[in-house]
C-alpha atoms as a PDB file:
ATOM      1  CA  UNK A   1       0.000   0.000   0.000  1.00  0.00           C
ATOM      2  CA  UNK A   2       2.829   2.411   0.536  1.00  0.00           C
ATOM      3  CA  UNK A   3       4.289   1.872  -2.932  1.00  0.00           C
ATOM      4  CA  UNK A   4       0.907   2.560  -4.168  1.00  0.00           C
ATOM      5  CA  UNK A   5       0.622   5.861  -2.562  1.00  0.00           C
ATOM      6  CA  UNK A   6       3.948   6.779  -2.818  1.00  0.00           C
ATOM      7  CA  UNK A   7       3.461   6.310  -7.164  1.00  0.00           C
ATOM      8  CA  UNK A   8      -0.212   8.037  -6.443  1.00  0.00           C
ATOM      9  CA  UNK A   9       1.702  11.017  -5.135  1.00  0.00           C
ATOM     10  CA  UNK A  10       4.309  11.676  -8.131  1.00  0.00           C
ATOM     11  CA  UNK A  11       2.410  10.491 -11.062  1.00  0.00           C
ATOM     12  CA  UNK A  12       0.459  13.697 -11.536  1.00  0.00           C
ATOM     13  CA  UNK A  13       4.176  15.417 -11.075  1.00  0.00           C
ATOM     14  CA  UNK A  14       5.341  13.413 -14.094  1.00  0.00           C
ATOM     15  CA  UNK A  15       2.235  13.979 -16.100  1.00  0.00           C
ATOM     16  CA  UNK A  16       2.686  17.739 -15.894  1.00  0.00           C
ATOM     17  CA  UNK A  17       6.606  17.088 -16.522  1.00  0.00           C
ATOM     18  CA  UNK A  18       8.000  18.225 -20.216  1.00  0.00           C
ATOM     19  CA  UNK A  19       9.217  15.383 -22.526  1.00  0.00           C
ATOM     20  CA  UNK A  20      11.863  15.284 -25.200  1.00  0.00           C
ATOM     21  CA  UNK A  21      11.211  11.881 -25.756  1.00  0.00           C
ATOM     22  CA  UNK A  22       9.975   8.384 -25.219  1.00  0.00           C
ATOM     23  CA  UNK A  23      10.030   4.488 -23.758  1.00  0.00           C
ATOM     24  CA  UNK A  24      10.174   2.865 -27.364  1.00  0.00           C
ATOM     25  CA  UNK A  25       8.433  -0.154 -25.803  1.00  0.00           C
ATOM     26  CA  UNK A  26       7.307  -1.533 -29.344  1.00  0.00           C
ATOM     27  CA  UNK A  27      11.732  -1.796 -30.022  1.00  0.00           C
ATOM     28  CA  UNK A  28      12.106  -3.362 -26.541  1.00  0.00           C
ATOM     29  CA  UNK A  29      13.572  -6.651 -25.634  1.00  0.00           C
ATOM     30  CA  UNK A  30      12.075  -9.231 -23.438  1.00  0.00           C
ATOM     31  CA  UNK A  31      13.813 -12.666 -23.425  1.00  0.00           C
ATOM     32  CA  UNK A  32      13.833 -15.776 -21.323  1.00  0.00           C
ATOM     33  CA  UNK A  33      17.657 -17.128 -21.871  1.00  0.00           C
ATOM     34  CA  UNK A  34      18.899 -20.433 -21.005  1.00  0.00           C
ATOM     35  CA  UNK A  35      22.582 -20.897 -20.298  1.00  0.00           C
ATOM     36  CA  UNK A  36      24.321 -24.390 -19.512  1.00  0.00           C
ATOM     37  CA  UNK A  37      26.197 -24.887 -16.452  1.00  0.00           C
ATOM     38  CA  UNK A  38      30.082 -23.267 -16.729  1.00  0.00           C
ATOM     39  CA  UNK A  39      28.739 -22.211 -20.201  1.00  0.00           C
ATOM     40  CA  UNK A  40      29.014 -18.507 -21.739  1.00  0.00           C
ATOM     41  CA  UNK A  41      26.760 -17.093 -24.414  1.00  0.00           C
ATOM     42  CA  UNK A  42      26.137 -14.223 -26.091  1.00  0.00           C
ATOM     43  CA  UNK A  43      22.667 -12.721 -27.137  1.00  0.00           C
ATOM     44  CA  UNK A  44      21.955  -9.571 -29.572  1.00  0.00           C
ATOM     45  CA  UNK A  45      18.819  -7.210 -28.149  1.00  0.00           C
ATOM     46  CA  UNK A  46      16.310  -5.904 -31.097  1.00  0.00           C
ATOM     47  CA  UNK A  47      18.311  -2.659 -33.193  1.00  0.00           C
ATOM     48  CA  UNK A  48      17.961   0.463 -31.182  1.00  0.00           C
ATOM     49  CA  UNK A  49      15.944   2.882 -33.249  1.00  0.00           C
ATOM     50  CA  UNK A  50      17.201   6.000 -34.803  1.00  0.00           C
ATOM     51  CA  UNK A  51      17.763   8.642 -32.064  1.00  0.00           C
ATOM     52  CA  UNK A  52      18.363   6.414 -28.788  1.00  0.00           C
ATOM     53  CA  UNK A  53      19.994   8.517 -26.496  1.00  0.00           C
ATOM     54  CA  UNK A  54      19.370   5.889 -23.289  1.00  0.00           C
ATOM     55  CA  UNK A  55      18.622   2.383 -22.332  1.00  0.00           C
ATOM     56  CA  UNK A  56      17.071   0.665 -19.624  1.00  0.00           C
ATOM     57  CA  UNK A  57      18.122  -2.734 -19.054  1.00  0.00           C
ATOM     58  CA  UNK A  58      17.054  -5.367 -16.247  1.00  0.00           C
ATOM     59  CA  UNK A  59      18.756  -8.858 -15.962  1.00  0.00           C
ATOM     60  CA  UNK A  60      16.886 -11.266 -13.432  1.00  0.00           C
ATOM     61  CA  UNK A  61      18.434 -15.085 -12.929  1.00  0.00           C
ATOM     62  CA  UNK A  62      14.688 -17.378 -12.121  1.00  0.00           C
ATOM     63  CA  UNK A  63      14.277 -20.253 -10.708  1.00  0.00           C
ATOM     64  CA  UNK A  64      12.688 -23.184 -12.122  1.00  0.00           C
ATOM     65  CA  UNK A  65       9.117 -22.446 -13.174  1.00  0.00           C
ATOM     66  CA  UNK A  66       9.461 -18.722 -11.296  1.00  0.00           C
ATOM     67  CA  UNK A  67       8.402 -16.155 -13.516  1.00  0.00           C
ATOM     68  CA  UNK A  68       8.687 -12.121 -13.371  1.00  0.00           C
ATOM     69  CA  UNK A  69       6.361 -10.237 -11.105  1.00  0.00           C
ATOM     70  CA  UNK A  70       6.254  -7.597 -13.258  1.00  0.00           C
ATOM     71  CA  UNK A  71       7.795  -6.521 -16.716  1.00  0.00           C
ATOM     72  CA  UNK A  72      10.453  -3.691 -17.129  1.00  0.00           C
ATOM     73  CA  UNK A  73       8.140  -1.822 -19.711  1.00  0.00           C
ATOM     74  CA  UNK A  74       5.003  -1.931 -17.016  1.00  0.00           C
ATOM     75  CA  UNK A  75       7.387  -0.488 -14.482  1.00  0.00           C
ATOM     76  CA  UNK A  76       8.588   2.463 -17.042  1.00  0.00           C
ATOM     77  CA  UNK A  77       5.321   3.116 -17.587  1.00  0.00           C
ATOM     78  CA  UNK A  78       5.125   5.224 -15.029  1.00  0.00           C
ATOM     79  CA  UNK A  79       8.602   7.252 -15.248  1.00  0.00           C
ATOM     80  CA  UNK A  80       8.248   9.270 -18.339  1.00  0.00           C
ATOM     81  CA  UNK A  81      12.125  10.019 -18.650  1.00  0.00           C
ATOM     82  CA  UNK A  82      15.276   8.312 -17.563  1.00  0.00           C
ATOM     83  CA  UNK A  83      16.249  11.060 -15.455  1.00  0.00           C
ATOM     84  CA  UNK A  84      13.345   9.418 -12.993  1.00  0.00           C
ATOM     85  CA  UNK A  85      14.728   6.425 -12.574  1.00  0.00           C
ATOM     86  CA  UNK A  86      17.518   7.437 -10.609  1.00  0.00           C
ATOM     87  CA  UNK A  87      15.412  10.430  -8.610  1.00  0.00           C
ATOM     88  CA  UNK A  88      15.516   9.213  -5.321  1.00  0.00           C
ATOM     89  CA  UNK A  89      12.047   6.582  -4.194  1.00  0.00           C
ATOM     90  CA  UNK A  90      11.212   6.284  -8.102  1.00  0.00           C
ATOM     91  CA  UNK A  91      14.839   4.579  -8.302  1.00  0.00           C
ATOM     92  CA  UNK A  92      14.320   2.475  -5.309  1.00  0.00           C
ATOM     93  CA  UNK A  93      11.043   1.030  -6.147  1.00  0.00           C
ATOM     94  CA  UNK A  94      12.386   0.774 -10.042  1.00  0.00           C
ATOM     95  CA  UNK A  95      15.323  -1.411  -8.597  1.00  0.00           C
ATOM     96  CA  UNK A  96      13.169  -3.378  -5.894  1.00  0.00           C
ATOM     97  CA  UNK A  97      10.622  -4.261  -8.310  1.00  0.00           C
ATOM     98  CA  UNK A  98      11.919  -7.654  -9.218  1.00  0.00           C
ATOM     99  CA  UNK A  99      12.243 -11.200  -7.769  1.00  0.00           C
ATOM    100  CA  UNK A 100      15.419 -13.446  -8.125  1.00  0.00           C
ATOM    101  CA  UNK A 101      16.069 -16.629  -7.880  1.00  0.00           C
ATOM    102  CA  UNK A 102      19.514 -18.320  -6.232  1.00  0.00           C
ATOM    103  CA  UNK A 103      21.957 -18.605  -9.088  1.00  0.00           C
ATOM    104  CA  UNK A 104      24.460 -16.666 -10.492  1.00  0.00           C
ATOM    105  CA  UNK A 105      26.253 -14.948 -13.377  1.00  0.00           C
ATOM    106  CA  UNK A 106      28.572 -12.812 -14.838  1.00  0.00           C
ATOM    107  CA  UNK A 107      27.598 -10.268 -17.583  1.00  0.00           C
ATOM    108  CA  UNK A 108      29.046  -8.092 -19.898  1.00  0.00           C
ATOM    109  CA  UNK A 109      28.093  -5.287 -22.808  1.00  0.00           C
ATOM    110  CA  UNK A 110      29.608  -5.475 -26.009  1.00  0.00           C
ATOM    111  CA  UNK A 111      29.387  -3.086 -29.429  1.00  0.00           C
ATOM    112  CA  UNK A 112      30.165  -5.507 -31.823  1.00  0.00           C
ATOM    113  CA  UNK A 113      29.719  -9.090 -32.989  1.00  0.00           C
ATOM    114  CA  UNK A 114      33.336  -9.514 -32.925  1.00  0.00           C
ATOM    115  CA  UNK A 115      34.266  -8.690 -29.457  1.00  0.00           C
ATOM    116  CA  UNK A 116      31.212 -10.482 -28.436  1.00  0.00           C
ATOM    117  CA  UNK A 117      32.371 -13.884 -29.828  1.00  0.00           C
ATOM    118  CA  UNK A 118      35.502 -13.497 -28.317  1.00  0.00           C
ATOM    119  CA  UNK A 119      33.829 -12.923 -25.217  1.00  0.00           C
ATOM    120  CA  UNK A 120      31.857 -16.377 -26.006  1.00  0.00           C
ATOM    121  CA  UNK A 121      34.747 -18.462 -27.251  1.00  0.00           C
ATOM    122  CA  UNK A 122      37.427 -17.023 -24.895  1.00  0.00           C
ATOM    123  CA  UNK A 123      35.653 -14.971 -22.201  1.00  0.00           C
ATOM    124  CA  UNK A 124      37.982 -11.972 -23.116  1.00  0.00           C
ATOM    125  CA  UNK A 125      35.939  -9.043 -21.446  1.00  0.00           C
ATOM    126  CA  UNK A 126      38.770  -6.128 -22.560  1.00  0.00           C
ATOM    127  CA  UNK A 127      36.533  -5.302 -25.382  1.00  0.00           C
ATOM    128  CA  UNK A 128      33.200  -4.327 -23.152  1.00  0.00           C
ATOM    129  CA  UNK A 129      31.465  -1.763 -22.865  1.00  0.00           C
ATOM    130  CA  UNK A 130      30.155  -2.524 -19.641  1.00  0.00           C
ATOM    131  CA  UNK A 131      31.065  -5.594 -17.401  1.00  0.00           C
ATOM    132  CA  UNK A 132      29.918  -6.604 -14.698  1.00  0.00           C
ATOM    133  CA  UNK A 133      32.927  -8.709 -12.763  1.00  0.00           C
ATOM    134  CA  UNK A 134      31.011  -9.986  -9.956  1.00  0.00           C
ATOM    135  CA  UNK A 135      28.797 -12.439 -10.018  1.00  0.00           C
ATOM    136  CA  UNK A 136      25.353 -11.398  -9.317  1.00  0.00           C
ATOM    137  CA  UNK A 137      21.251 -13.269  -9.140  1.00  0.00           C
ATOM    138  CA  UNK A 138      19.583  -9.132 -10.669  1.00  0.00           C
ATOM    139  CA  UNK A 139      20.510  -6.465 -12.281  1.00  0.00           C
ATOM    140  CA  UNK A 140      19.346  -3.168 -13.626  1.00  0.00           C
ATOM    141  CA  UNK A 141      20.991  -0.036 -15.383  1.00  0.00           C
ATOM    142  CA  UNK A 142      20.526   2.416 -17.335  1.00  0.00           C
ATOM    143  CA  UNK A 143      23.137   4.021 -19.593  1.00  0.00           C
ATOM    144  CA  UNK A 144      23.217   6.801 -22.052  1.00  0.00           C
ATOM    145  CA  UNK A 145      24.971   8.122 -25.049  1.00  0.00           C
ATOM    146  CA  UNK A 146      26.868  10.357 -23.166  1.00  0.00           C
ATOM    147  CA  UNK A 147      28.337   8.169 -19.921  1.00  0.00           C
ATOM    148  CA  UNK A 148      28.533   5.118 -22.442  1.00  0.00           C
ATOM    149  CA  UNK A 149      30.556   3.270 -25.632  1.00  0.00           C
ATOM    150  CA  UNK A 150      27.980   0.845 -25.811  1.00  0.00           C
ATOM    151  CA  UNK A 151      25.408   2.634 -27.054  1.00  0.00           C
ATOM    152  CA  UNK A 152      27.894   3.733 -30.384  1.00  0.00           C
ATOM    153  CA  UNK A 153      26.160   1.301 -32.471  1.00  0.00           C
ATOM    154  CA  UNK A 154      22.442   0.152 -33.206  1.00  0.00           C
ATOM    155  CA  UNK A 155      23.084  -2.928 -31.457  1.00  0.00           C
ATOM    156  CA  UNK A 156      24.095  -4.760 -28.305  1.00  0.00           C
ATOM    157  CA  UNK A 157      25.247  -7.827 -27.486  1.00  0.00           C
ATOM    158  CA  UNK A 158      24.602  -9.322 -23.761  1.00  0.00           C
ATOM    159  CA  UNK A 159      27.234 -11.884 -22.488  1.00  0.00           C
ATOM    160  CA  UNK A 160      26.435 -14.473 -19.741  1.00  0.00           C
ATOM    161  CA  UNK A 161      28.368 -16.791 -17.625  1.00  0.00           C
ATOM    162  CA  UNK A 162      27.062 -18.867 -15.713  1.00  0.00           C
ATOM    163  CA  UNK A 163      28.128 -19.351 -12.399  1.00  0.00           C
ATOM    164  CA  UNK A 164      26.123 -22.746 -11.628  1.00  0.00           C
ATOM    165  CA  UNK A 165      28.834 -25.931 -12.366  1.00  0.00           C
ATOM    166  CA  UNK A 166      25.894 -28.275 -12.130  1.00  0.00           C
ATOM    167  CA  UNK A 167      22.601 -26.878 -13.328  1.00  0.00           C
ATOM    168  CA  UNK A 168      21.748 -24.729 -16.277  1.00  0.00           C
ATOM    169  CA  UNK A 169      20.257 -21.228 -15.470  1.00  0.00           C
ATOM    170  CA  UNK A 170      17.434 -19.147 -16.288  1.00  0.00           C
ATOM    171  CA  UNK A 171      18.144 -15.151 -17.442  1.00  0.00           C
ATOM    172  CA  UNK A 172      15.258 -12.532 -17.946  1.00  0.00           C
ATOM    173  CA  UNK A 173      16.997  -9.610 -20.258  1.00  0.00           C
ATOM    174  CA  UNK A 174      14.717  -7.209 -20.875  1.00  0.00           C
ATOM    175  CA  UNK A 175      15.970  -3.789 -22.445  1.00  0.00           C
ATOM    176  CA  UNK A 176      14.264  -0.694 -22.822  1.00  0.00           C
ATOM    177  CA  UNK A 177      15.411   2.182 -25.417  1.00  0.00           C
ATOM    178  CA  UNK A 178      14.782   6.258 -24.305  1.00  0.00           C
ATOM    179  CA  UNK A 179      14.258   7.849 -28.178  1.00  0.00           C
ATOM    180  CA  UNK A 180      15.279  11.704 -28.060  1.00  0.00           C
ATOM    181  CA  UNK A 181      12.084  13.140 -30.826  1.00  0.00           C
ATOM    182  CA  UNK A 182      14.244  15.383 -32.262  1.00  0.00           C
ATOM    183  CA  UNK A 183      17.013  12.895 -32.646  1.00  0.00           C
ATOM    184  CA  UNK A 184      14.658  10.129 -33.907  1.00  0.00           C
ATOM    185  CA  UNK A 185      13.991  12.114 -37.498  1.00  0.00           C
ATOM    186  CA  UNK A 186      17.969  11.895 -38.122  1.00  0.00           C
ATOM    187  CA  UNK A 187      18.761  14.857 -37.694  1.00  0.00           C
ATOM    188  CA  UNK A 188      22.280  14.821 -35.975  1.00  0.00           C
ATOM    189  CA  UNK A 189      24.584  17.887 -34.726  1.00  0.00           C
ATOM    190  CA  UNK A 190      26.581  17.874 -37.810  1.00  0.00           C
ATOM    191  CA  UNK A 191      23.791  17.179 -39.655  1.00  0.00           C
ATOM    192  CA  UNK A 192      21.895  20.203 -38.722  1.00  0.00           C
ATOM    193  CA  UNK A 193      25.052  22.453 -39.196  1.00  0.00           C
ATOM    194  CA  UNK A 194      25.584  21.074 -42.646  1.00  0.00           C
ATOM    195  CA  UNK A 195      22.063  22.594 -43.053  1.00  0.00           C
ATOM    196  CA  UNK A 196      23.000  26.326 -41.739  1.00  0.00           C
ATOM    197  CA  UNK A 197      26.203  26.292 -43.715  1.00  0.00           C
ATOM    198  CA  UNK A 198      24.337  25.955 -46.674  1.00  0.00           C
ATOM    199  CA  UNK A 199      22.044  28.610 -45.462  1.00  0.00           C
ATOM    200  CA  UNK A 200      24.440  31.224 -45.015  1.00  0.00           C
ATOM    201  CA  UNK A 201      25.597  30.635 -48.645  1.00  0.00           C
ATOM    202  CA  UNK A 202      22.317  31.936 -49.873  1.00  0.00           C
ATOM    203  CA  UNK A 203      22.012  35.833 -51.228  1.00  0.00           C
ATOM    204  CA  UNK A 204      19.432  36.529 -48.331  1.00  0.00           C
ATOM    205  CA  UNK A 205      21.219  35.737 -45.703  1.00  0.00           C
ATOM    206  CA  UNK A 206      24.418  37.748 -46.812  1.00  0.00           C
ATOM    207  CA  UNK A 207      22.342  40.441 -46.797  1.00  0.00           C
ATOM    208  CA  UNK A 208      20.902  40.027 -43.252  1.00  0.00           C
ATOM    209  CA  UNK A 209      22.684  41.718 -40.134  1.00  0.00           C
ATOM    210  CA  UNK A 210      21.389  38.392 -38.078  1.00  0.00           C
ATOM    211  CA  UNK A 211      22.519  35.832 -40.419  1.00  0.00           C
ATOM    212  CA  UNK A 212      23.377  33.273 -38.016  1.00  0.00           C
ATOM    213  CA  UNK A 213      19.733  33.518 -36.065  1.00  0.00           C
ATOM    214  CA  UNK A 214      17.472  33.468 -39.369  1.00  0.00           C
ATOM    215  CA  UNK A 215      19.893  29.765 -40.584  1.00  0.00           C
ATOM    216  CA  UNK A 216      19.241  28.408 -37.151  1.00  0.00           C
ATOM    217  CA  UNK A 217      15.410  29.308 -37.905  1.00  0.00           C
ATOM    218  CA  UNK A 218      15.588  27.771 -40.849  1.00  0.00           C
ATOM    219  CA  UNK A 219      17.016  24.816 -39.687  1.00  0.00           C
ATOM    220  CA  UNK A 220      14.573  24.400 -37.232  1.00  0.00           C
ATOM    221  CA  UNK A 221      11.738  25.037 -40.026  1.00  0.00           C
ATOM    222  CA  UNK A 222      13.367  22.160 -42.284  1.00  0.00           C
ATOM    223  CA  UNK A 223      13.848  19.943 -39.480  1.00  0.00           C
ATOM    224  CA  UNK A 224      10.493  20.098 -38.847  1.00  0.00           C
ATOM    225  CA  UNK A 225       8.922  19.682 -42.093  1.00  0.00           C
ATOM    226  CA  UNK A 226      11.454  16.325 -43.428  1.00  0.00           C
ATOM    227  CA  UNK A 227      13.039  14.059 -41.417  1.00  0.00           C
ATOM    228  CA  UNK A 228      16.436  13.842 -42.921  1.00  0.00           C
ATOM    229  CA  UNK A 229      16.017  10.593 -44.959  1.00  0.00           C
ATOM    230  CA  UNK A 230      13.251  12.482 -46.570  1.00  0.00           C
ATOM    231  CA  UNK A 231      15.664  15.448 -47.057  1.00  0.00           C
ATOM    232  CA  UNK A 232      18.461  13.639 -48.650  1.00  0.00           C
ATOM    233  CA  UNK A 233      15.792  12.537 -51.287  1.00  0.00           C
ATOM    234  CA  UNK A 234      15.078  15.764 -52.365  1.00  0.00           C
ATOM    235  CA  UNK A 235      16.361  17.327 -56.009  1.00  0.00           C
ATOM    236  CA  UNK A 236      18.335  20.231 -55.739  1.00  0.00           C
ATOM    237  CA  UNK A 237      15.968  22.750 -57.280  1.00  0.00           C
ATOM    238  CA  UNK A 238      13.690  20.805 -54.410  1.00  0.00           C
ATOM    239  CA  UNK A 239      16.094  21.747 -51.625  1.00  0.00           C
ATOM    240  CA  UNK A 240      16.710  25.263 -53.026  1.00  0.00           C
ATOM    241  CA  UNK A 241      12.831  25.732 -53.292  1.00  0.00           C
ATOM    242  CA  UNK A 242      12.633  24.517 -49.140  1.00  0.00           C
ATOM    243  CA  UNK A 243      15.090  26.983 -48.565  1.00  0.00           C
ATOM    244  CA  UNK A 244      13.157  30.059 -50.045  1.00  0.00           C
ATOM    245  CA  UNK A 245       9.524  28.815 -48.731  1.00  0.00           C
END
């Protein structure tokens, strides 16, 4: 009852909050892993969509026939940006909300197929992104584009060890991508400056005092209108015609 009031409390806070983004729960990854005793394996999650700045991910070892008391996307639900995760309660109850069973593994992150295979046929962990040395029954992280190599590429492998030298083990991975809505339509920082260079070629803006405020506007106006796979499509009499309108 006390988690209950506690989430009846915030949730009209995080209704009212501003979002630059969103849980892409439809490009989430939910899967029930088995891994042989003294075994290692490596699994790839679902391609992080265009403009991922942030993942959630939750690793729970079950026992046999246990099952998860609630899913990582039902949890999120509720925390409309990754910045609530880690807010003080919100965090707690986020990292609480999970049952384990008594087995154990080691985990790492890796970037590429390569370095993941080595992990597999080797267990070399130098290439990761993220490992996780100690061996551990639940998990859960979340990591960004900033703080993190991992998230350089679309997608990301998840190595397991198992700890158990008799019995084979059980792993929930579920993973949970933040999508940035400006990011998401492709348009990147060098991306949108290629966009105001081009701009401040044109006759109008050489002419303008403010030159560098009326590109950024129309940027923003572009932006807006194409996301930039639609914009590379265009002809150039197309593009020149979006620049004048």
């Amino acid at each position: 009852m006390k988690i209950n009031f506690f989430w009846l409390l915030i949730f009209p806070l995080f209704v009212l909050a501003q979002s630059d983004g969103y849980w892409d729960k439809a490009r989430s990854t939910s899967r029930l892993i088995t891994v042989s005793a003294r075994d290692r394996i490596v699994v790839p999650i679902e391609e992080l969509p265009t403009g991922t700045t942030e993942i959630v991910f939750r690793i729970t070892l079950l026992d046999e026939n246990q099952k998860l008391s609630s899913s990582l996307v039902s949890l999120l639900k509720a925390i409309p940006d990754p910045t609530g995760i880690s807010a003080g309660s919100a965090g707690a109850v986020f990292l609480l909300s999970k049952i384990s069973g008594d087995d154990q593994c080691r985990y790492g992150l890796f970037s590429s197929s390569e370095a993941a295979l080595a992990y597999q046929k080797e267990g070399t962990t130098e290439p990761a992104c993220f490992y996780q040395s100690e061996s551990i029954n639940k998990d859960a992280r979340r990591l960004s584009l900033e703080s993190s190599a991992c998230l350089k590429n679309k997608v990301i492998w998840f190595g397991f060890e198992s700890k158990n030298w008799i019995m084979k083990q059980r792993i929930a991975l579920e993973v949970v991508p933040w999508v940035d809505y400006k990011l998401s339509r492709g348009w990147t920082p060098d991306k949108r400056k290629s966009v105001i260079d081009i701009c401040k070629t044109t006759d109008l803006s050489q002419k303008l005092p403010d030159a560098d405020d009326y590109c950024v506007c129309v940027s923003n106006k572009i932006q807006k209108q194409y996301k930039y796979s639609e914009y590379q499509k265009l002809l150039a009499a197309e593009k020149t015609k979006a620049f004048r309108d």
